[in-house]
N, C-alpha and C. Protein backbone atom coordinates (compact mmCIF):
# COMPACT_ATOMS: atom_id res chain seq x y z
N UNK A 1 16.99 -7.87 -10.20
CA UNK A 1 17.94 -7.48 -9.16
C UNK A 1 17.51 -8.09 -7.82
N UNK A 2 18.56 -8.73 -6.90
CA UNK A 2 18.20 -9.60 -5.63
C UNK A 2 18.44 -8.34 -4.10
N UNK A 3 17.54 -8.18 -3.77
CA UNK A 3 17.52 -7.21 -2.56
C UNK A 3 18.74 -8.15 -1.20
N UNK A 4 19.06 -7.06 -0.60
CA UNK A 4 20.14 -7.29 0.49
C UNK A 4 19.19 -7.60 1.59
N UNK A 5 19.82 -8.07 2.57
CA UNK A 5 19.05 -7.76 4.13
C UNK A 5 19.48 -6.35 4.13
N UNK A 6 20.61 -5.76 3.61
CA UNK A 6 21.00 -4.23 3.96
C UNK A 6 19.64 -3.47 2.88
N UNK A 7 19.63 -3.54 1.84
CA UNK A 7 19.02 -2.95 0.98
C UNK A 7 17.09 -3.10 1.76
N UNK A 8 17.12 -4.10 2.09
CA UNK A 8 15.99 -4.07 2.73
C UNK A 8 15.27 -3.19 3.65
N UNK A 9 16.83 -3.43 4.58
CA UNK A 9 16.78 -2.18 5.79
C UNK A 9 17.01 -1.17 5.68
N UNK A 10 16.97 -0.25 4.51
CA UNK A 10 17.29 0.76 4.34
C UNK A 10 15.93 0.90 3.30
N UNK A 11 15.15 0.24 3.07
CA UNK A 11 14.10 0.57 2.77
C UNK A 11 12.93 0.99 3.50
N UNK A 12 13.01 0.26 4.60
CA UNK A 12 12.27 0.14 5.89
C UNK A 12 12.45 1.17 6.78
N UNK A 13 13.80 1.26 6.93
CA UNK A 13 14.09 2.49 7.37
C UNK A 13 13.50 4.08 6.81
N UNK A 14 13.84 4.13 5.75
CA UNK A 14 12.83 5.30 5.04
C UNK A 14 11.64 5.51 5.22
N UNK A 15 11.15 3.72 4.90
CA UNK A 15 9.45 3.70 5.38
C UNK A 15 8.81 4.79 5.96
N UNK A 16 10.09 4.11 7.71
CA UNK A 16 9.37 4.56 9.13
C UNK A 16 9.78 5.57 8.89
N UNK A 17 10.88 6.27 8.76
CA UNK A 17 11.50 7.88 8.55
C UNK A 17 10.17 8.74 8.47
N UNK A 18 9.73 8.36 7.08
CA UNK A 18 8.66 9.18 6.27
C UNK A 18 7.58 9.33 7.00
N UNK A 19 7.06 7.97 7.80
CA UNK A 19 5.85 8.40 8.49
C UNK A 19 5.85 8.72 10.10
N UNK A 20 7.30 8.72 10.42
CA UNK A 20 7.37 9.53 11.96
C UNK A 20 7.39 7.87 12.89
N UNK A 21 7.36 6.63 12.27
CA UNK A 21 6.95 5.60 13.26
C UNK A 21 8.52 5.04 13.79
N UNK A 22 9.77 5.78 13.87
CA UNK A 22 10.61 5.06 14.18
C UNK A 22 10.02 5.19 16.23
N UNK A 23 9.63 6.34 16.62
CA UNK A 23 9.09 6.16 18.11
C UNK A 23 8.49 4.22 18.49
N UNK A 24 7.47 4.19 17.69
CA UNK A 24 6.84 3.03 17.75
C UNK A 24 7.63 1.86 17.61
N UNK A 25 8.67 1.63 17.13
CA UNK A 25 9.49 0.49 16.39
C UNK A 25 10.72 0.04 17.67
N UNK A 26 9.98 -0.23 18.52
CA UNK A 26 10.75 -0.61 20.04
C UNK A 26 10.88 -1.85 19.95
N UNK A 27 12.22 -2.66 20.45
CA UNK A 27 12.30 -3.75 20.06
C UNK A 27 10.88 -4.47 20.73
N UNK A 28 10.15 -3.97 22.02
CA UNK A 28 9.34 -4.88 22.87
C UNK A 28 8.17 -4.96 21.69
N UNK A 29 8.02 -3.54 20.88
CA UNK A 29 6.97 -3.58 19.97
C UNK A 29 6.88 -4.39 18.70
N UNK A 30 8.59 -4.34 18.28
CA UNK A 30 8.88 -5.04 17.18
C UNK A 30 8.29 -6.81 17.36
N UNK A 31 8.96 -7.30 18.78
CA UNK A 31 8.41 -8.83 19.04
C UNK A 31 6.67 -8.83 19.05
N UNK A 32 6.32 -7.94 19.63
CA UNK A 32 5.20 -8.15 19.92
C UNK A 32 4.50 -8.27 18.60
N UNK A 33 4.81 -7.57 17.52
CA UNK A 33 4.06 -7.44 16.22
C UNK A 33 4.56 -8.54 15.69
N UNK A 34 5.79 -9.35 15.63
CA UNK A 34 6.21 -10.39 14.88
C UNK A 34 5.49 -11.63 15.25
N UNK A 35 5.28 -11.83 16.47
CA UNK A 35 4.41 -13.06 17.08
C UNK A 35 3.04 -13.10 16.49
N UNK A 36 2.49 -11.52 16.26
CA UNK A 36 1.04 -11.57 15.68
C UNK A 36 1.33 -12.13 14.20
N UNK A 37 2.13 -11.35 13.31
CA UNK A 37 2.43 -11.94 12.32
C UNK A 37 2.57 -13.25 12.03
N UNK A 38 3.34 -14.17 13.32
CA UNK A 38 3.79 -15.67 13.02
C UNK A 38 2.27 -16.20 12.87
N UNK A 39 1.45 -15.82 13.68
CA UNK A 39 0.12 -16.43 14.66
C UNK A 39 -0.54 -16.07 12.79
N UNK A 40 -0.99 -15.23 12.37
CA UNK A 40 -1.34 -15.38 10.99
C UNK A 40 -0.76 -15.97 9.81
N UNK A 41 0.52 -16.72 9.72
CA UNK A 41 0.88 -17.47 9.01
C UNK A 41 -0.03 -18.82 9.52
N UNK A 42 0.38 -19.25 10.92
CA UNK A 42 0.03 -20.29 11.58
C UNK A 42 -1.80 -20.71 11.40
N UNK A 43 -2.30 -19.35 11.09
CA UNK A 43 -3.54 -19.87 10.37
C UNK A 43 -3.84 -19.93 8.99
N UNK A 44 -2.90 -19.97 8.17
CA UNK A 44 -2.96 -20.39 6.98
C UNK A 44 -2.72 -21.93 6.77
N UNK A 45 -2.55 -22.56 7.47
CA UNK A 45 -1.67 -23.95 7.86
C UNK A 45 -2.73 -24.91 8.77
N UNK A 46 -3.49 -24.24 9.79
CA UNK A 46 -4.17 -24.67 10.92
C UNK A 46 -5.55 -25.43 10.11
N UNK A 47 -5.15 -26.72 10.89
CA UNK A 47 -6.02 -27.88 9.86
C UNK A 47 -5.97 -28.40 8.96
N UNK A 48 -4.87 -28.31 8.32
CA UNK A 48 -4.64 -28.98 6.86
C UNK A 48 -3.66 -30.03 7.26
N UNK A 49 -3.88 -31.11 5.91
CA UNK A 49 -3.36 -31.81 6.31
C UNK A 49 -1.28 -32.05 6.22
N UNK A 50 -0.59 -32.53 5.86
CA UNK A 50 0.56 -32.70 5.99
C UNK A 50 0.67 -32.35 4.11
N UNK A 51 0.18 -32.77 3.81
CA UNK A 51 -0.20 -33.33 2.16
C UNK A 51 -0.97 -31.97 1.45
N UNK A 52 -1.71 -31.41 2.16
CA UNK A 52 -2.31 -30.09 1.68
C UNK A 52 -1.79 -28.80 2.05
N UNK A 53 -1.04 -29.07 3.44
CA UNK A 53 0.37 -28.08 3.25
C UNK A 53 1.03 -27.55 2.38
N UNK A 54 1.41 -28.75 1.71
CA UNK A 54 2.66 -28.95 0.54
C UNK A 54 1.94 -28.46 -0.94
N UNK A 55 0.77 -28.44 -0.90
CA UNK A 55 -0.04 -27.89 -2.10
C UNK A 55 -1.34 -26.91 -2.33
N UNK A 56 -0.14 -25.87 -1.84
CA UNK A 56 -1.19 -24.79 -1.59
C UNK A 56 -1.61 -23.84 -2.92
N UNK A 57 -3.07 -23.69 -3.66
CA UNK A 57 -3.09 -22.67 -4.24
C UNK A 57 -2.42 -21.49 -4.38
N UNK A 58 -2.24 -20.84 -5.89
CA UNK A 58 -1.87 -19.89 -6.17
C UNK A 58 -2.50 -19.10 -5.34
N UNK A 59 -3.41 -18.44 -4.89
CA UNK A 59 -4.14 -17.66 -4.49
C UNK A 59 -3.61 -17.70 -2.55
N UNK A 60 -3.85 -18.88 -1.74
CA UNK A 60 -3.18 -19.19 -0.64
C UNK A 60 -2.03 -19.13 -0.44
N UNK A 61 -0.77 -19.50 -1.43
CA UNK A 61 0.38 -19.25 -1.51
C UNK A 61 1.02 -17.60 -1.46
N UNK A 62 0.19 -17.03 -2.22
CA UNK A 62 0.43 -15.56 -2.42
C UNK A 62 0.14 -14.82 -1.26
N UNK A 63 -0.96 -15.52 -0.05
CA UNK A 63 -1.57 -15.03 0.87
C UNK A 63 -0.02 -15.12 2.58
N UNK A 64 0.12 -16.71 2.03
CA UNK A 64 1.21 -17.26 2.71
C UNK A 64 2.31 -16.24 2.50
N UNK A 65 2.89 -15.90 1.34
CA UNK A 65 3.96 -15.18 1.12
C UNK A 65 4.23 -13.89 1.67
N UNK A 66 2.85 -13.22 1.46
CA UNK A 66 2.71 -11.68 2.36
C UNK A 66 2.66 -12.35 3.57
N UNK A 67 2.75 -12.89 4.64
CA UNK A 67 2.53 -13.31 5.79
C UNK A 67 3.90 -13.81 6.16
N UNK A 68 4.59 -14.22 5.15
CA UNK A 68 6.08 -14.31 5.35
C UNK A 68 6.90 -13.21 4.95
N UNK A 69 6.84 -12.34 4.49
CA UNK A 69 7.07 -11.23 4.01
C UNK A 69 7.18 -10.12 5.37
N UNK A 70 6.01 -10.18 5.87
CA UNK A 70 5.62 -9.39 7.44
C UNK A 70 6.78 -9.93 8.33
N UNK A 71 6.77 -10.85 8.46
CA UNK A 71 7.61 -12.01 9.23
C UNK A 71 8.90 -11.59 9.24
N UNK A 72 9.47 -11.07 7.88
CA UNK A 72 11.02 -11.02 7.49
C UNK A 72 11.23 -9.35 7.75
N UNK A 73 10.30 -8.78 7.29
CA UNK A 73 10.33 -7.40 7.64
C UNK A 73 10.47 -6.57 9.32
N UNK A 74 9.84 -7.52 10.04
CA UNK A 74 9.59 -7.13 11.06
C UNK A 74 10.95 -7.99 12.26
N UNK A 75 11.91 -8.79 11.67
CA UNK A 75 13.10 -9.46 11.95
C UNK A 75 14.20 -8.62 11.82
N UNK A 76 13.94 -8.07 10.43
CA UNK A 76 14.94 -6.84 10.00
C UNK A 76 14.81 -5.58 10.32
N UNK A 77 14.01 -5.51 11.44
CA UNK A 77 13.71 -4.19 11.65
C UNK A 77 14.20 -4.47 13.11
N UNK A 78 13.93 -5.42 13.87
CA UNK A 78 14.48 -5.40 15.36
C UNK A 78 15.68 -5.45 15.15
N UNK A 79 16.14 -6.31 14.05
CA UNK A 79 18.30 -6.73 14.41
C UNK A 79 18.55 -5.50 13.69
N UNK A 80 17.69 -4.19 13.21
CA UNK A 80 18.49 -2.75 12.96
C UNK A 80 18.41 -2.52 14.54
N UNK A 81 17.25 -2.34 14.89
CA UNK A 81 17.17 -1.76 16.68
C UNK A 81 18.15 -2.18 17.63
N UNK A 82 18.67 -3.71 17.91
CA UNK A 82 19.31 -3.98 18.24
C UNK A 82 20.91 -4.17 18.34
N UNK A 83 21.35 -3.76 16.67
CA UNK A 83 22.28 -3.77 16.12
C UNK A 83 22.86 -5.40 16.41
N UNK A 84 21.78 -6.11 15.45
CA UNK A 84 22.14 -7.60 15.56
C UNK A 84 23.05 -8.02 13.82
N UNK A 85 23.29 -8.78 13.27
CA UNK A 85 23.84 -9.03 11.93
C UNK A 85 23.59 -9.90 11.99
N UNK A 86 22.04 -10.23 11.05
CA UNK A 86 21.08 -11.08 11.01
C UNK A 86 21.75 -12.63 9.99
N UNK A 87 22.56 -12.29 8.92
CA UNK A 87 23.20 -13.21 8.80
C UNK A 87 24.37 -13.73 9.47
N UNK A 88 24.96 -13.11 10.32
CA UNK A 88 26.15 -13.86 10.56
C UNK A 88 25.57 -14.59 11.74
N UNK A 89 24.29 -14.18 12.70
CA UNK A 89 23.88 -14.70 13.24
C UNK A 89 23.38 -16.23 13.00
N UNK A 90 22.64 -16.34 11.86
CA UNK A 90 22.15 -17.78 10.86
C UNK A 90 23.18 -18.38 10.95
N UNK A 91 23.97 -18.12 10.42
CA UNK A 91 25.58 -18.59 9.91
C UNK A 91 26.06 -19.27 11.62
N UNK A 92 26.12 -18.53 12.51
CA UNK A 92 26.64 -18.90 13.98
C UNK A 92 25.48 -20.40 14.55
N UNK A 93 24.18 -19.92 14.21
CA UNK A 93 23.31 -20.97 14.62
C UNK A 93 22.99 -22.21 13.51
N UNK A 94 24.15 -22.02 12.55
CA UNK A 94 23.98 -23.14 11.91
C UNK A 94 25.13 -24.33 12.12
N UNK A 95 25.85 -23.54 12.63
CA UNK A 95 27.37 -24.07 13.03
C UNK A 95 26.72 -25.07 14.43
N UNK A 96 26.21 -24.04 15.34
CA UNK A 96 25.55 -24.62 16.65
C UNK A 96 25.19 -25.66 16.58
N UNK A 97 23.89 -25.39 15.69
CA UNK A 97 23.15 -26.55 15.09
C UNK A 97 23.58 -27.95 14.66
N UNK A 98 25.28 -28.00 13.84
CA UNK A 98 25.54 -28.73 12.76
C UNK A 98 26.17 -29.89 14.31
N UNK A 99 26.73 -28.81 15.82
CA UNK A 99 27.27 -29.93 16.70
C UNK A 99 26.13 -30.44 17.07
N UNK A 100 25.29 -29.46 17.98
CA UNK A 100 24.09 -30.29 18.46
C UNK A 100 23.42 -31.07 17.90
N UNK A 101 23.34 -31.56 16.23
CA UNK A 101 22.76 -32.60 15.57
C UNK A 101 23.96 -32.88 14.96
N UNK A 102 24.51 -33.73 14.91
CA UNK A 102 25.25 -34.22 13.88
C UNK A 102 24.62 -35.85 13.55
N UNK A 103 25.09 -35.54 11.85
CA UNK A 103 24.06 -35.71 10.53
C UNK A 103 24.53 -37.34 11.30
N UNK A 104 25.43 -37.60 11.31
CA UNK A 104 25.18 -39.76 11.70
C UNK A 104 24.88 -39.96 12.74
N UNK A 105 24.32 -38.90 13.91
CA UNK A 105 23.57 -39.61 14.62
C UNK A 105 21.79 -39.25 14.75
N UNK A 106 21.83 -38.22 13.73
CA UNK A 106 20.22 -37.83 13.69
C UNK A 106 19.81 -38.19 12.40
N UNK A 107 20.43 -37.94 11.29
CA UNK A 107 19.82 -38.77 9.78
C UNK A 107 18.50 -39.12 10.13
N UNK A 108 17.59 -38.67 9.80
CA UNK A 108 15.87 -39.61 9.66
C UNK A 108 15.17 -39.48 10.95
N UNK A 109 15.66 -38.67 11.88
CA UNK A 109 15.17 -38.48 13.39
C UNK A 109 14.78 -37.13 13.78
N UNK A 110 13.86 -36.56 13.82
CA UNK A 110 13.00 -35.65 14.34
C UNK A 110 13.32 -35.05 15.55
N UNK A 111 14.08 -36.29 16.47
CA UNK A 111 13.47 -35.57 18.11
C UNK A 111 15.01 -34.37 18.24
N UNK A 112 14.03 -33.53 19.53
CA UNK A 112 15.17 -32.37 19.97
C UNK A 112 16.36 -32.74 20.20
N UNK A 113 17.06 -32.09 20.45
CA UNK A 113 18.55 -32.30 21.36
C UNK A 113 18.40 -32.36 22.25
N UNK A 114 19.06 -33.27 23.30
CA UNK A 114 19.15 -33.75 24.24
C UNK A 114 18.70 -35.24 24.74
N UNK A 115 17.17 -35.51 23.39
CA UNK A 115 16.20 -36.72 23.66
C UNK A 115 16.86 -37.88 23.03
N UNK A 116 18.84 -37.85 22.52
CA UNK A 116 19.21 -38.85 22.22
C UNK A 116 19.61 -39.28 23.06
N UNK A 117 20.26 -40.80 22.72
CA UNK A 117 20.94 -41.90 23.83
C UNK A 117 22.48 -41.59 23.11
N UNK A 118 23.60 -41.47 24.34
CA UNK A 118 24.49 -41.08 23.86
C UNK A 118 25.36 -42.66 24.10
């Protein structure tokens, strides 16, 4: 069975229910814990090469995954606080995305928006 972002948040929600932490779960707290979270993915990664990235042990991978896991949990817990709709949001910034890059003039090009020649 494939979990929802809803089904998620309503897991999470119980979580905090059960242990009294919805006080704590402020959006300023929510960012603040998600950045620590990113910052521990970011050292699973820190120093390797491009090539050893891409081939990470079972054991590192599994480590990576809970660290992305934190990551997703703690996303779905601010856009409940906020009353954000975390997919339609994706969905809006992919649209954004699809003008600010469009595929025949970035194809094979890395740099930001704005650093083209128009």
């Amino acid at each position: 069975m494939s979990d929802s972002l809803d089904q998620l948040n309503a897991r999470l929600l119980q979580f905090a229910h059960e242990r009294d932490w919805e006080q704590f779960h402020t959006p300023k707290n929510l960012v603040m814990a998600l950045a620590g979270e990113t910052g521990e993915l970011l050292e699973h990664f820190q120093w390797l090469t491009a090539a050893q990235s891409a081939t990470l042990s079972d054991e590192k991978k599994q480590q990576v995954a809970h660290e992305m896991a934190d990551i997703l949990l703690y996303l779905i817990r601010l856009s409940e606080r906020l009353d954000i709709d975390l997919i339609a949001a994706a969905n809006e910034k992919i649209a954004i995305n699809a003008v600010r890059y469009p595929a025949e003039k970035v194809r094979g090009d890395a740099r930001r928006a704005g650093e083209y020649d128009d």
